[in-house]
N, C-alpha and C. Protein backbone atom coordinates (compact mmCIF):
# COMPACT_ATOMS: atom_id res chain seq x y z
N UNK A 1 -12.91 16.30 4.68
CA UNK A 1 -12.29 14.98 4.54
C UNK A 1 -13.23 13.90 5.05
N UNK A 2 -12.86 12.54 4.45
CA UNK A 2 -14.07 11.45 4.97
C UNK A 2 -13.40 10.72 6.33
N UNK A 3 -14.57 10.45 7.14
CA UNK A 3 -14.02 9.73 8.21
C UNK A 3 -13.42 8.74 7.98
N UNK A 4 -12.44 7.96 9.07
CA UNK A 4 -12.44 6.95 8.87
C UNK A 4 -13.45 5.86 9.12
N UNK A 5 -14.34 6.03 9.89
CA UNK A 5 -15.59 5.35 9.73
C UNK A 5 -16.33 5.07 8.15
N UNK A 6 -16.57 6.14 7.59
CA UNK A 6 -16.87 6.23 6.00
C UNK A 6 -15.66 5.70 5.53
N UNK A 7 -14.82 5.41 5.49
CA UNK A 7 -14.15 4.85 4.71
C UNK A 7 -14.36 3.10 4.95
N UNK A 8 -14.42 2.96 6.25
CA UNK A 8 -14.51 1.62 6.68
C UNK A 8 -15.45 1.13 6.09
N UNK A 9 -16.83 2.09 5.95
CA UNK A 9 -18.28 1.36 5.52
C UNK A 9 -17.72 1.24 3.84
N UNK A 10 -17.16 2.33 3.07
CA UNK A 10 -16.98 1.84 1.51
C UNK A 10 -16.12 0.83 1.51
N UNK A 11 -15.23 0.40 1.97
CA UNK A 11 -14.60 -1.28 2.30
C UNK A 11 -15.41 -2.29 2.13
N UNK A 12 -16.19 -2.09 3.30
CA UNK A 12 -17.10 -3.10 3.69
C UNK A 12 -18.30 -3.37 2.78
N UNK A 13 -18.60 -2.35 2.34
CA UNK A 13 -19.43 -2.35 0.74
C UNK A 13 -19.19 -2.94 -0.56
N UNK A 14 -18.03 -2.85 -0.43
CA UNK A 14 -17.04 -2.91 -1.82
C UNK A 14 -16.84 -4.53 -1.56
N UNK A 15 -16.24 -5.04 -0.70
CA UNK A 15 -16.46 -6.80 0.02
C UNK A 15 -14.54 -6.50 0.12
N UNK A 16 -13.87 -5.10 0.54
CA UNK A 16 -12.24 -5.38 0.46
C UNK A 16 -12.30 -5.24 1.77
N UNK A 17 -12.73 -5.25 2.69
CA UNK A 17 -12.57 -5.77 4.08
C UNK A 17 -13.11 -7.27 4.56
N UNK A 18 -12.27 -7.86 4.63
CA UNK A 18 -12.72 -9.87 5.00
C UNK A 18 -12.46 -9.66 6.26
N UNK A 19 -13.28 -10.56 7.06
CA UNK A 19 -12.85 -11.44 8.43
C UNK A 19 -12.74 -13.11 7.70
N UNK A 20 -11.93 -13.74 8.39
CA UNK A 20 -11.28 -14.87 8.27
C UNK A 20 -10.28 -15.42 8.60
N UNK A 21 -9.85 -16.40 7.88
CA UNK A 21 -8.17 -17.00 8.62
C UNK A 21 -7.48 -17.43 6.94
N UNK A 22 -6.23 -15.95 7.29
CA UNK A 22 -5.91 -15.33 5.69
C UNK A 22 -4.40 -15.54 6.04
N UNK A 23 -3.94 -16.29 4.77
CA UNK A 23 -2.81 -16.79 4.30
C UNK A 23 -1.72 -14.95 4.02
N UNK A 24 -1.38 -14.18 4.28
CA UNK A 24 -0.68 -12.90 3.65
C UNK A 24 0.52 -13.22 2.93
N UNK A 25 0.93 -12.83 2.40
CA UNK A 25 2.29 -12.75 0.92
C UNK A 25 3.55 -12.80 2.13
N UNK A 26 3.48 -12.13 2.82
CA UNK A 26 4.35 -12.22 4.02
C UNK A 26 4.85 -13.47 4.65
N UNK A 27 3.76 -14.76 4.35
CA UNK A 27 3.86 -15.86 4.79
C UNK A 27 3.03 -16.16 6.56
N UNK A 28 3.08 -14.96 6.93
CA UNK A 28 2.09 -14.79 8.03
C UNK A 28 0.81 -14.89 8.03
N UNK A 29 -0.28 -14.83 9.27
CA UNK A 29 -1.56 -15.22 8.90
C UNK A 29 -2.10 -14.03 9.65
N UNK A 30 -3.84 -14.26 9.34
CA UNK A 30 -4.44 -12.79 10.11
C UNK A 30 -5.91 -13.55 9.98
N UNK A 31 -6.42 -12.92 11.33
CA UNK A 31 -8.17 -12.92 10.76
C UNK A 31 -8.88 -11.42 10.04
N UNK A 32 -8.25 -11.10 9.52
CA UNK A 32 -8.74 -10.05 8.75
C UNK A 32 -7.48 -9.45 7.35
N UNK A 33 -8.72 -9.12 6.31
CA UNK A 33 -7.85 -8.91 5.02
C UNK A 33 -8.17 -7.98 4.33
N UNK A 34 -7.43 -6.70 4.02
CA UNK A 34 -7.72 -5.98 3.10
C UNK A 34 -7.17 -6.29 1.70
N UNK A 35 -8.59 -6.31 0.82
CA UNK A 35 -8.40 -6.63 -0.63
C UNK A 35 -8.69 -5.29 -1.23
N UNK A 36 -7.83 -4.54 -1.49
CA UNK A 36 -7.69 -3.40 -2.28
C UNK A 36 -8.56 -3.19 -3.72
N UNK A 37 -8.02 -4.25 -4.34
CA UNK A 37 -8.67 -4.47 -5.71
C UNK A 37 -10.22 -4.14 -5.78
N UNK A 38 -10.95 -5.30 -4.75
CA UNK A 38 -12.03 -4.76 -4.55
C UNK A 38 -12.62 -3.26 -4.83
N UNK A 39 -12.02 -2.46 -3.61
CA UNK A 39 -12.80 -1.34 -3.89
C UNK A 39 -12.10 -0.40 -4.85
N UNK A 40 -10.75 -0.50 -5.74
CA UNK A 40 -10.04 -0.08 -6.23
C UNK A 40 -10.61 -0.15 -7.85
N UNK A 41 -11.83 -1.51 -8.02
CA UNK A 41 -11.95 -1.63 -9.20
C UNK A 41 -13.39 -0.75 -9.70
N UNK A 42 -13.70 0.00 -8.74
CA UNK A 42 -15.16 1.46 -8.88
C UNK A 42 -14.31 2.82 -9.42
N UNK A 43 -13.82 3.16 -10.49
CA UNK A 43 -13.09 4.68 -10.83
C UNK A 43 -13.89 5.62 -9.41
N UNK A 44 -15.13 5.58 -9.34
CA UNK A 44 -15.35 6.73 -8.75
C UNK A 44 -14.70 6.53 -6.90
N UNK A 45 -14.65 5.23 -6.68
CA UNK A 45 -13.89 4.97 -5.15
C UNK A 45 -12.54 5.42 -4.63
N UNK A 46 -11.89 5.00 -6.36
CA UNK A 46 -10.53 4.94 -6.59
C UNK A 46 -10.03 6.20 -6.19
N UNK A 47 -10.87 7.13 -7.01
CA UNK A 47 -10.24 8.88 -7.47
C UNK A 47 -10.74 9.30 -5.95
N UNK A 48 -11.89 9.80 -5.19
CA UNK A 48 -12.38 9.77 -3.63
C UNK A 48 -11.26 9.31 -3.14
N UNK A 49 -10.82 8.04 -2.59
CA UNK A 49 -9.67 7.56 -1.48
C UNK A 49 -8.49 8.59 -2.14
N UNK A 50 -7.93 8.04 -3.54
CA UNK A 50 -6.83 9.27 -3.59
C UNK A 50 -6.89 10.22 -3.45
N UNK A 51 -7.96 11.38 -3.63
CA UNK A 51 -7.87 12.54 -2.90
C UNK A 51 -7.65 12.67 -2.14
N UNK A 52 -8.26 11.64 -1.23
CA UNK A 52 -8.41 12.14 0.84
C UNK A 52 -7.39 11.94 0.65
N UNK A 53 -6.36 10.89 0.30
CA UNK A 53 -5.06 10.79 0.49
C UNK A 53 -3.97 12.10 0.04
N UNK A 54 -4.12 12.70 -1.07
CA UNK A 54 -3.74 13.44 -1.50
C UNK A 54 -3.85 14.83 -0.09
N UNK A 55 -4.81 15.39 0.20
CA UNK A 55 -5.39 15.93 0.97
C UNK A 55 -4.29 15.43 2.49
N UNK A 56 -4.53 14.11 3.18
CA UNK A 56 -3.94 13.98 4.14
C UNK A 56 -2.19 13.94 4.10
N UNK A 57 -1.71 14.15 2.83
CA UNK A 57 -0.36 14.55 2.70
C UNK A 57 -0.45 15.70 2.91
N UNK A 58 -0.89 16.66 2.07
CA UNK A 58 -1.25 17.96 2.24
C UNK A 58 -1.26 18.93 3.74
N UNK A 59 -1.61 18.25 4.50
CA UNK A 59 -2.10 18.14 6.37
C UNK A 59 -1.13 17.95 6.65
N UNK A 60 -0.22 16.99 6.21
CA UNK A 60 1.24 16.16 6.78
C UNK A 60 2.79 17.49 6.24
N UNK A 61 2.32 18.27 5.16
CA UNK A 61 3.55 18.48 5.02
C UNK A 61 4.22 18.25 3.56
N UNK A 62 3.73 17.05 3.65
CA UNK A 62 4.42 16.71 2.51
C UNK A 62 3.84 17.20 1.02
N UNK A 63 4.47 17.99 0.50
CA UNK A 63 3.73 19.08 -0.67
C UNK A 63 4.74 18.89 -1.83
N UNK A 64 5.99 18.30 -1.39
CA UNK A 64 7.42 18.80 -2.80
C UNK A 64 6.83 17.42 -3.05
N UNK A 65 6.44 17.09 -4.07
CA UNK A 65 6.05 15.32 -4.68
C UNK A 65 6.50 16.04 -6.37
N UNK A 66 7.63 14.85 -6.85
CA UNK A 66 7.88 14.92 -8.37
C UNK A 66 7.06 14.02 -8.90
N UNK A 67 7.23 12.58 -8.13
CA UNK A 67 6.67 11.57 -8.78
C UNK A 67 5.81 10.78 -7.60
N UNK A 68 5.07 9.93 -7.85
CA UNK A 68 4.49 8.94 -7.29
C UNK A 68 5.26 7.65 -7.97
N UNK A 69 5.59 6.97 -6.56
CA UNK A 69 6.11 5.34 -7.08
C UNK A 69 5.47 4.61 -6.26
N UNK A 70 4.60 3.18 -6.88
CA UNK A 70 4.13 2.12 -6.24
C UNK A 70 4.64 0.68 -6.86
N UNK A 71 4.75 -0.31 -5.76
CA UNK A 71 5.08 -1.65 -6.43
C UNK A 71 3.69 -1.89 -7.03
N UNK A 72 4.07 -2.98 -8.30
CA UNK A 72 3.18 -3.73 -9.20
C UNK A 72 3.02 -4.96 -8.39
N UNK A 73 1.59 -5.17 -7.94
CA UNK A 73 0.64 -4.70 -9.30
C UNK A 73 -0.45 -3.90 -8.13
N UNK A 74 -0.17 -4.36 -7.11
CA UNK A 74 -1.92 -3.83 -6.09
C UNK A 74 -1.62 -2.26 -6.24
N UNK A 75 0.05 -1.29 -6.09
CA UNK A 75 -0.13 -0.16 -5.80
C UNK A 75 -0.10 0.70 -7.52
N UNK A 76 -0.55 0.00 -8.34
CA UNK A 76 -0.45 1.00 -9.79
C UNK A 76 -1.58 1.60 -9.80
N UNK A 77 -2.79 1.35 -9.29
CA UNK A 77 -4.14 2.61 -9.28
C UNK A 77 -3.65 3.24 -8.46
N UNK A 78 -3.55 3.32 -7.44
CA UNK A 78 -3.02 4.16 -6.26
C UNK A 78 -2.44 5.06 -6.92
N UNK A 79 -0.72 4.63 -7.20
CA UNK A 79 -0.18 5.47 -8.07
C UNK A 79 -0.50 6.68 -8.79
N UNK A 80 -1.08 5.49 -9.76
CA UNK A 80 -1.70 6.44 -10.98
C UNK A 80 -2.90 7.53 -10.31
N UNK A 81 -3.63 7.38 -9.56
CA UNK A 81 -5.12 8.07 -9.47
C UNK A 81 -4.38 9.26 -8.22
N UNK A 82 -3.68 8.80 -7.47
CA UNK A 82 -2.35 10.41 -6.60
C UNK A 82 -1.98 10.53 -7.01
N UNK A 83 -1.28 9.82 -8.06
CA UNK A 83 -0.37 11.38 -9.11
C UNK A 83 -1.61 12.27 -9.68
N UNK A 84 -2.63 11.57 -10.13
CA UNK A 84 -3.26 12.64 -10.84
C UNK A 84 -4.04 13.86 -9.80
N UNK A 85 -4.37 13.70 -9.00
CA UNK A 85 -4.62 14.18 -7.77
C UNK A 85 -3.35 15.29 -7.30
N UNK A 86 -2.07 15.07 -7.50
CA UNK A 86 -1.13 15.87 -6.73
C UNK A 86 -1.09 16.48 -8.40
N UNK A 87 -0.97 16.24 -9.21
CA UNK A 87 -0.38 16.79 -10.68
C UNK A 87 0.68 16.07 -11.07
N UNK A 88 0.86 15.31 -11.08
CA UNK A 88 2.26 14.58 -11.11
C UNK A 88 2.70 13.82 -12.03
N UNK A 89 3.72 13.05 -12.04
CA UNK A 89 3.32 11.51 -12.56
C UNK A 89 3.35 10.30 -11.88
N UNK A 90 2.73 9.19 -12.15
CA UNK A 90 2.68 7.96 -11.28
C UNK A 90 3.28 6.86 -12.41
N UNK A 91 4.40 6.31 -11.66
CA UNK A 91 5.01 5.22 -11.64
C UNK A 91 4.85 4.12 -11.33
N UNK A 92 5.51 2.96 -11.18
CA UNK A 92 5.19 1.52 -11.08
C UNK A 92 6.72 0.76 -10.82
N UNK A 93 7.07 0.02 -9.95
CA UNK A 93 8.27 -0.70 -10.14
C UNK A 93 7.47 -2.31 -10.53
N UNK A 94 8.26 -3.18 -10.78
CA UNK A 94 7.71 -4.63 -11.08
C UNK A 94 9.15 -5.19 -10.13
N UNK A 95 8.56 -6.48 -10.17
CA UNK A 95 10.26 -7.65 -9.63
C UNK A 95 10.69 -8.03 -11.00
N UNK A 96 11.87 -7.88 -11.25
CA UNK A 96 12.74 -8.67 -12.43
C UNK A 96 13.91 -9.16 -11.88
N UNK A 97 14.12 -10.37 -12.21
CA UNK A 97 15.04 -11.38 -11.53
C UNK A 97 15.03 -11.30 -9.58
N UNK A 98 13.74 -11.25 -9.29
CA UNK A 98 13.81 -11.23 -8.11
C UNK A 98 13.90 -9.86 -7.34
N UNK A 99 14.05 -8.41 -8.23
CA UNK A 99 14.79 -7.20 -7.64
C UNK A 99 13.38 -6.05 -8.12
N UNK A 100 12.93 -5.24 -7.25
CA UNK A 100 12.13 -4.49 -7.94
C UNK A 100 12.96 -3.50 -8.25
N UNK A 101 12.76 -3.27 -9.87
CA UNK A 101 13.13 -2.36 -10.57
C UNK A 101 11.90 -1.41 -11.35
N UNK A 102 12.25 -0.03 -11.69
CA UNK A 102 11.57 0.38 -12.53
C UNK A 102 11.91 0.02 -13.92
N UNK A 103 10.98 -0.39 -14.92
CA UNK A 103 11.00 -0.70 -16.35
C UNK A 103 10.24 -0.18 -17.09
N UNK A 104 9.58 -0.64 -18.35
CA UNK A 104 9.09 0.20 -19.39
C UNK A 104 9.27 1.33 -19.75
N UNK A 105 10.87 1.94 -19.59
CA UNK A 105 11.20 2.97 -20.43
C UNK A 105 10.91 4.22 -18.58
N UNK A 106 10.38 4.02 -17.78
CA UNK A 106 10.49 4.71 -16.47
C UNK A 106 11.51 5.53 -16.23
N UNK A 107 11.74 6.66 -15.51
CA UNK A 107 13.07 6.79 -15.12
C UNK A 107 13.04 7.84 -14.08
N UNK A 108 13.78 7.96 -12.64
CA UNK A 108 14.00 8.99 -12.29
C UNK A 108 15.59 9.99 -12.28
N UNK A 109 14.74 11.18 -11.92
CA UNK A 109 16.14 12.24 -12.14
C UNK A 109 16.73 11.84 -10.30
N UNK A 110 18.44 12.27 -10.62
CA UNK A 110 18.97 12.11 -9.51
C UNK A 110 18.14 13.39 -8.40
N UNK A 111 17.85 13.21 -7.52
CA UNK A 111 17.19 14.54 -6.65
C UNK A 111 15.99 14.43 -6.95
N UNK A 112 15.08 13.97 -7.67
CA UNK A 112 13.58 14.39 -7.50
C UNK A 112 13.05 13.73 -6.57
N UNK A 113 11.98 14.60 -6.09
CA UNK A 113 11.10 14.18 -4.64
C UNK A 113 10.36 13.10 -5.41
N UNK A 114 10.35 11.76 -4.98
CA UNK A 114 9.63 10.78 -4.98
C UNK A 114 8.60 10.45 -3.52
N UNK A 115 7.34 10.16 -3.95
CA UNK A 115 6.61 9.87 -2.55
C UNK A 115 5.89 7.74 -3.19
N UNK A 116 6.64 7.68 -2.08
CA UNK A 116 6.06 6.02 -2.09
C UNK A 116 4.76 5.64 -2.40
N UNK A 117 3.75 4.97 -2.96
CA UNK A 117 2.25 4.34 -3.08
C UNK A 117 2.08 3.25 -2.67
N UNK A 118 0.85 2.59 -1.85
CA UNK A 118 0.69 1.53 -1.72
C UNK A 118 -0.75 0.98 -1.23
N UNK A 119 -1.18 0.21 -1.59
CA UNK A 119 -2.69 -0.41 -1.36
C UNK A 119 -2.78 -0.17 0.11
N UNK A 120 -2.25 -1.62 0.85
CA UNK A 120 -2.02 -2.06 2.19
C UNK A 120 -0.76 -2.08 2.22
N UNK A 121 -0.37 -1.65 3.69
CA UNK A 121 0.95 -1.73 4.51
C UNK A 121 0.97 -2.94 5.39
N UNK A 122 1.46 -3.65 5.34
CA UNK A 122 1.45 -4.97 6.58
C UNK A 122 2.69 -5.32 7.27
N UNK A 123 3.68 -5.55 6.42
CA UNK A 123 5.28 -5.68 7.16
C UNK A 123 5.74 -4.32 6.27
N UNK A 124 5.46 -3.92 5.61
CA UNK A 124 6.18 -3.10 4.84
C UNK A 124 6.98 -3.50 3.70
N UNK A 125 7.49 -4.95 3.51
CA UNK A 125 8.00 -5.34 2.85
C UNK A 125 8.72 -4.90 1.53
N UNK A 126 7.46 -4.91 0.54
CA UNK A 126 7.12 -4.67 -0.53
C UNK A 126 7.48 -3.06 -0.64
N UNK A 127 6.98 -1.98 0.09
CA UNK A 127 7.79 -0.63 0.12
C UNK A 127 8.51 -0.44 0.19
N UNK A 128 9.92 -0.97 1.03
CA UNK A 128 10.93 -0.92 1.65
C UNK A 128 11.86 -1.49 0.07
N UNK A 129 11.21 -2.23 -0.59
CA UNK A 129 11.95 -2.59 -1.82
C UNK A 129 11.79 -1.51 -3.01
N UNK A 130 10.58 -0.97 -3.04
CA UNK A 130 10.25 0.59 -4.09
C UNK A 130 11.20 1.48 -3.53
N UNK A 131 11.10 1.61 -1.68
CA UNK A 131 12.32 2.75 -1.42
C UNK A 131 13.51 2.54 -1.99
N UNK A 132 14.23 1.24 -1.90
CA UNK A 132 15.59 1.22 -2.05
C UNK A 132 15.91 1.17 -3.85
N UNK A 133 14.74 0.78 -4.27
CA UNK A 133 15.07 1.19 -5.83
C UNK A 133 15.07 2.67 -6.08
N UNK A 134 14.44 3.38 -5.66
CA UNK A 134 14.20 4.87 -5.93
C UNK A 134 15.12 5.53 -5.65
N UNK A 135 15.95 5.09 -4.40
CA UNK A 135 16.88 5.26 -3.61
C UNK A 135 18.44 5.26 -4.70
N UNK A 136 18.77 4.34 -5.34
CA UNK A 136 19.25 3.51 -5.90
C UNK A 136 19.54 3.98 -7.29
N UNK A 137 18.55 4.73 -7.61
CA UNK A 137 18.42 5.94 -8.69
C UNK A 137 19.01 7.16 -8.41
N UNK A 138 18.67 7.56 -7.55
CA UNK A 138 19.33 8.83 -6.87
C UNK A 138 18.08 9.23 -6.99
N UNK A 139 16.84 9.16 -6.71
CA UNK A 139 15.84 9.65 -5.87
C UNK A 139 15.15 10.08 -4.21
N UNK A 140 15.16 11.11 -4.05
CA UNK A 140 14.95 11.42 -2.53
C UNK A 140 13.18 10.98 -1.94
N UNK A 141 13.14 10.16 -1.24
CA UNK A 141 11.72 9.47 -0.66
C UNK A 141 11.46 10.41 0.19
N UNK A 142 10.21 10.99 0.30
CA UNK A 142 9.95 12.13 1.33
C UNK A 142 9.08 11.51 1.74
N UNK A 143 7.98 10.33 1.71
CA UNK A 143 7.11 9.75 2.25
C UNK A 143 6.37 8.69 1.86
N UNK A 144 5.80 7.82 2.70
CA UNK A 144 4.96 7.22 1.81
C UNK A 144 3.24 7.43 2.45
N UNK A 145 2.33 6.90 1.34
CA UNK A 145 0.88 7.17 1.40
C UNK A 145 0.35 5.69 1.16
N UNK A 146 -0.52 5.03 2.03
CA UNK A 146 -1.42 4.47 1.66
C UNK A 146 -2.73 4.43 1.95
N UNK A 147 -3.52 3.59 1.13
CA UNK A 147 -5.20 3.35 1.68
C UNK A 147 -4.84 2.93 3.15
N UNK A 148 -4.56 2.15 3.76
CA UNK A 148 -4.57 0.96 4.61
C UNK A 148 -3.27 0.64 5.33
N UNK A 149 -2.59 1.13 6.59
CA UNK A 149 -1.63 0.85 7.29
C UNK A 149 -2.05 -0.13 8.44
N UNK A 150 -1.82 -2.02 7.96
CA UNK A 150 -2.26 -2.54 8.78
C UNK A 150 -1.21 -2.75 10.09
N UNK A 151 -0.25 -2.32 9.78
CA UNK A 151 1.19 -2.33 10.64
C UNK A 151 0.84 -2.52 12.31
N UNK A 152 0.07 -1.15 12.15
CA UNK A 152 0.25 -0.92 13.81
C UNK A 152 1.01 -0.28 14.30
N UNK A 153 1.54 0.87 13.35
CA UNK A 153 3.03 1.58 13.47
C UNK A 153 4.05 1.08 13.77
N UNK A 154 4.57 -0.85 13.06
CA UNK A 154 5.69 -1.61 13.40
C UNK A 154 6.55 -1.49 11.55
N UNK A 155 5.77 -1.33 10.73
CA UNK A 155 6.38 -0.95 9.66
C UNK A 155 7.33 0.46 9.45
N UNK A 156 8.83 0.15 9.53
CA UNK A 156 9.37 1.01 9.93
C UNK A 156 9.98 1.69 8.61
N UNK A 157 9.49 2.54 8.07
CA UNK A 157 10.26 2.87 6.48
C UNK A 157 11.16 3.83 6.54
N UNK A 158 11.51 4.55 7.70
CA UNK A 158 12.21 5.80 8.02
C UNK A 158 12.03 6.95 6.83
N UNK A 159 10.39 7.26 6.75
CA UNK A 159 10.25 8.39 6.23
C UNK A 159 8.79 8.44 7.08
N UNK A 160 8.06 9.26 6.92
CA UNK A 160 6.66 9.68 7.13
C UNK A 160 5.77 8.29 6.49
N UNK A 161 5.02 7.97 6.64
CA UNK A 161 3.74 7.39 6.25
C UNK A 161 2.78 8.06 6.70
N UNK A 162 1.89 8.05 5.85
CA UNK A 162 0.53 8.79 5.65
C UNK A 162 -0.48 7.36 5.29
N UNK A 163 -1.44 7.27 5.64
CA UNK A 163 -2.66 6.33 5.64
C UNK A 163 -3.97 6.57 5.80
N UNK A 164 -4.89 6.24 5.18
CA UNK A 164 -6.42 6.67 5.25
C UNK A 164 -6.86 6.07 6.36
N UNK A 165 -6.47 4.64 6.81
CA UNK A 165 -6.54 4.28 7.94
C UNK A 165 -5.53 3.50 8.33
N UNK A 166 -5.47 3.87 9.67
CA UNK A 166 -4.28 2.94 10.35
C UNK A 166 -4.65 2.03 11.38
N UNK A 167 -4.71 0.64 11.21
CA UNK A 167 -5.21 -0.38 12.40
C UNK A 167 -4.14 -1.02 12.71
N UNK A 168 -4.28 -2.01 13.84
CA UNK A 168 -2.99 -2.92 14.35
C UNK A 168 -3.72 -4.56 14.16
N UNK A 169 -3.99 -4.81 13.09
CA UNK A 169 -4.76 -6.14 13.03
C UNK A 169 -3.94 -6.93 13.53
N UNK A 170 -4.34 -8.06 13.99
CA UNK A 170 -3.38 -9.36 14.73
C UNK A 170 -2.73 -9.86 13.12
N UNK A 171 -1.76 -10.37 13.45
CA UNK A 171 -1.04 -11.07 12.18
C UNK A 171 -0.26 -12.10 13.44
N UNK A 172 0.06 -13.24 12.89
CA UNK A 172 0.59 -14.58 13.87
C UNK A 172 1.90 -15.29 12.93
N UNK A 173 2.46 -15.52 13.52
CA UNK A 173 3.60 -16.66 12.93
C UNK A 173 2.69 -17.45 12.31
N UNK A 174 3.18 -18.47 11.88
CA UNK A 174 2.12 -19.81 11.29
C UNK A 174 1.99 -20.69 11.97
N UNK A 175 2.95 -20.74 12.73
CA UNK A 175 3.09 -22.28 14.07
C UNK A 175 2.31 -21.68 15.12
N UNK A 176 2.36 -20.09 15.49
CA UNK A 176 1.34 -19.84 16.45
C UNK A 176 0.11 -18.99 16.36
N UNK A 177 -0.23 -19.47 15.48
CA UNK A 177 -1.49 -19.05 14.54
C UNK A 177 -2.48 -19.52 15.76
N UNK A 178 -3.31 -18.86 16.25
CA UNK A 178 -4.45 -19.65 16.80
C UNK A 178 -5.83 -19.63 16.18
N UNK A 179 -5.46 -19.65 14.85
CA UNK A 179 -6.82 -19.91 13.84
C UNK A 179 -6.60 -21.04 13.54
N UNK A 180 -5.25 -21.28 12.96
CA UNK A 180 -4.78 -23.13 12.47
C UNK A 180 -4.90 -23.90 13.36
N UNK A 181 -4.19 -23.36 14.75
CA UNK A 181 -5.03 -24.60 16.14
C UNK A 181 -6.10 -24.72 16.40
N UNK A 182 -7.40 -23.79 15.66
CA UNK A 182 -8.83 -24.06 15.97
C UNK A 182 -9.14 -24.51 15.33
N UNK A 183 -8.29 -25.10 13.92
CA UNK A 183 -8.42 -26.05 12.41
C UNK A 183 -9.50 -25.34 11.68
N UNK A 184 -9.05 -24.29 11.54
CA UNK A 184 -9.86 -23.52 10.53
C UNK A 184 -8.34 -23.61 9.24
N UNK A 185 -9.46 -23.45 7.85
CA UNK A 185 -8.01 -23.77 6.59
C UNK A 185 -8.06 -22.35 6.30
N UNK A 186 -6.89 -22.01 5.81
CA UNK A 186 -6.02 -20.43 5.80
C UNK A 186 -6.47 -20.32 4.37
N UNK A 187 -6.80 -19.07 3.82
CA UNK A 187 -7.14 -18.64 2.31
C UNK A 187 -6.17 -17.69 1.91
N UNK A 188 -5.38 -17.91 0.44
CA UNK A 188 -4.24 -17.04 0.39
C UNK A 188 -5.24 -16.53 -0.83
N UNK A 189 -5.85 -15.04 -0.49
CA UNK A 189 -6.81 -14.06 -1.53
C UNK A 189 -5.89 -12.99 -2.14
N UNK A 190 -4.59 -12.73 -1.55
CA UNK A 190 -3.81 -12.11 -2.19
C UNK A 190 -3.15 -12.09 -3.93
N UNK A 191 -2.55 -11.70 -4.23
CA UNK A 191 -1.90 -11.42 -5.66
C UNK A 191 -0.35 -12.15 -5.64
N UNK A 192 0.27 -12.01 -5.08
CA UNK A 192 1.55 -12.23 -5.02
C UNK A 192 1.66 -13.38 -4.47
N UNK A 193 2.73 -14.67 -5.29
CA UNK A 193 2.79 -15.93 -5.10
C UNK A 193 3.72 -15.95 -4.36
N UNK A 194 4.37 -17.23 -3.52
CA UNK A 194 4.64 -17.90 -1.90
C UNK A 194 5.67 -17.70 -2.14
């Protein structure tokens, strides 16, 4: 398996690890940003991280996987490149009218092992909405996997998480941001609008 050191340096190669003063989808701020896309957009990076990932489920336990589900749009390589990795299939939910649902003809069976996907973890947010759709289906969540758990183990999904790496980056309210009181301007590099 690759260190997490080696993983840090293909980040940092790739330019999906920033230092700065970063606007997150969350509405929160951080001096540091993982941009997934980045190193997500090399096939040969893509298929490597999902293995190890694949692999560090494997370590964890978690082996019954029917499907892979990730929110649209950062966790659909993910998805797609661990399902192919576990044998599976990989899924996608989108937001419609505000609700993530699965669409394009998608579907799960009541009881199949679903395992969560996701780029970066930060509040969890965005997972916690794939769980409760999957959920919602009558799908059983046995875990989730990502590249990148910036949490700090505060993202609470009440299943397993699995992560290639797990850091506790600072993230700040916005009023007590002490990047905005040093008047530095906030960059929102993310995907998902305010």
């Amino acid at each position: 398996m690759l260190k997490e050191h080696e993983i840090e340096e293909i980040l940092k190669k790739t330019g999906a690890m920033l230092k700065g003063h970063f606007l997150l989808s969350s509405g929160k701020h951080s001096d540091q940003y993982f941009q997934c896309a980045k190193v997500l957009q090399h096939p040969e990076y893509c298929e490597m991280l999902c293995r190890e990932l694949a692999k560090a489920l494997k370590e964890k336990g978690i082996t019954e996987i029917q499907a892979v589900v990730a929110p649209a749009i950062g966790g659909i390589l993910v998805s797609y490149e661990l399902a192919r990795a576990l044998k599976t299939r990989g899924l996608f939910t989108e937001r419609e009218n505000g609700v993530m649902t699965l669409r394009r003809g998608f579907s799960i069976n009541a009881g199949e092992k679903i395992l969560v996907a996701e780029d970066v973890i930060t509040t969890g947010g965005s997972v916690k909405e794939v769980i409760d759709a999957v959920k919602n289906l009558g799908g059983d969540v046995v875990g989730v996997a990502a590249i990148i758990n910036r949490s700090g183990g505060k993202a609470d999904l009440s299943v397993p998480i699995v992560a290639l790496i797990n850091t506790d980056t600072a993230v700040y309210e916005p009023e007590e941001c002490p990047l905005c009181k040093q008047g530095l301007p906030a960059v929102k590099p993310g995907s998902r609008k305010m």
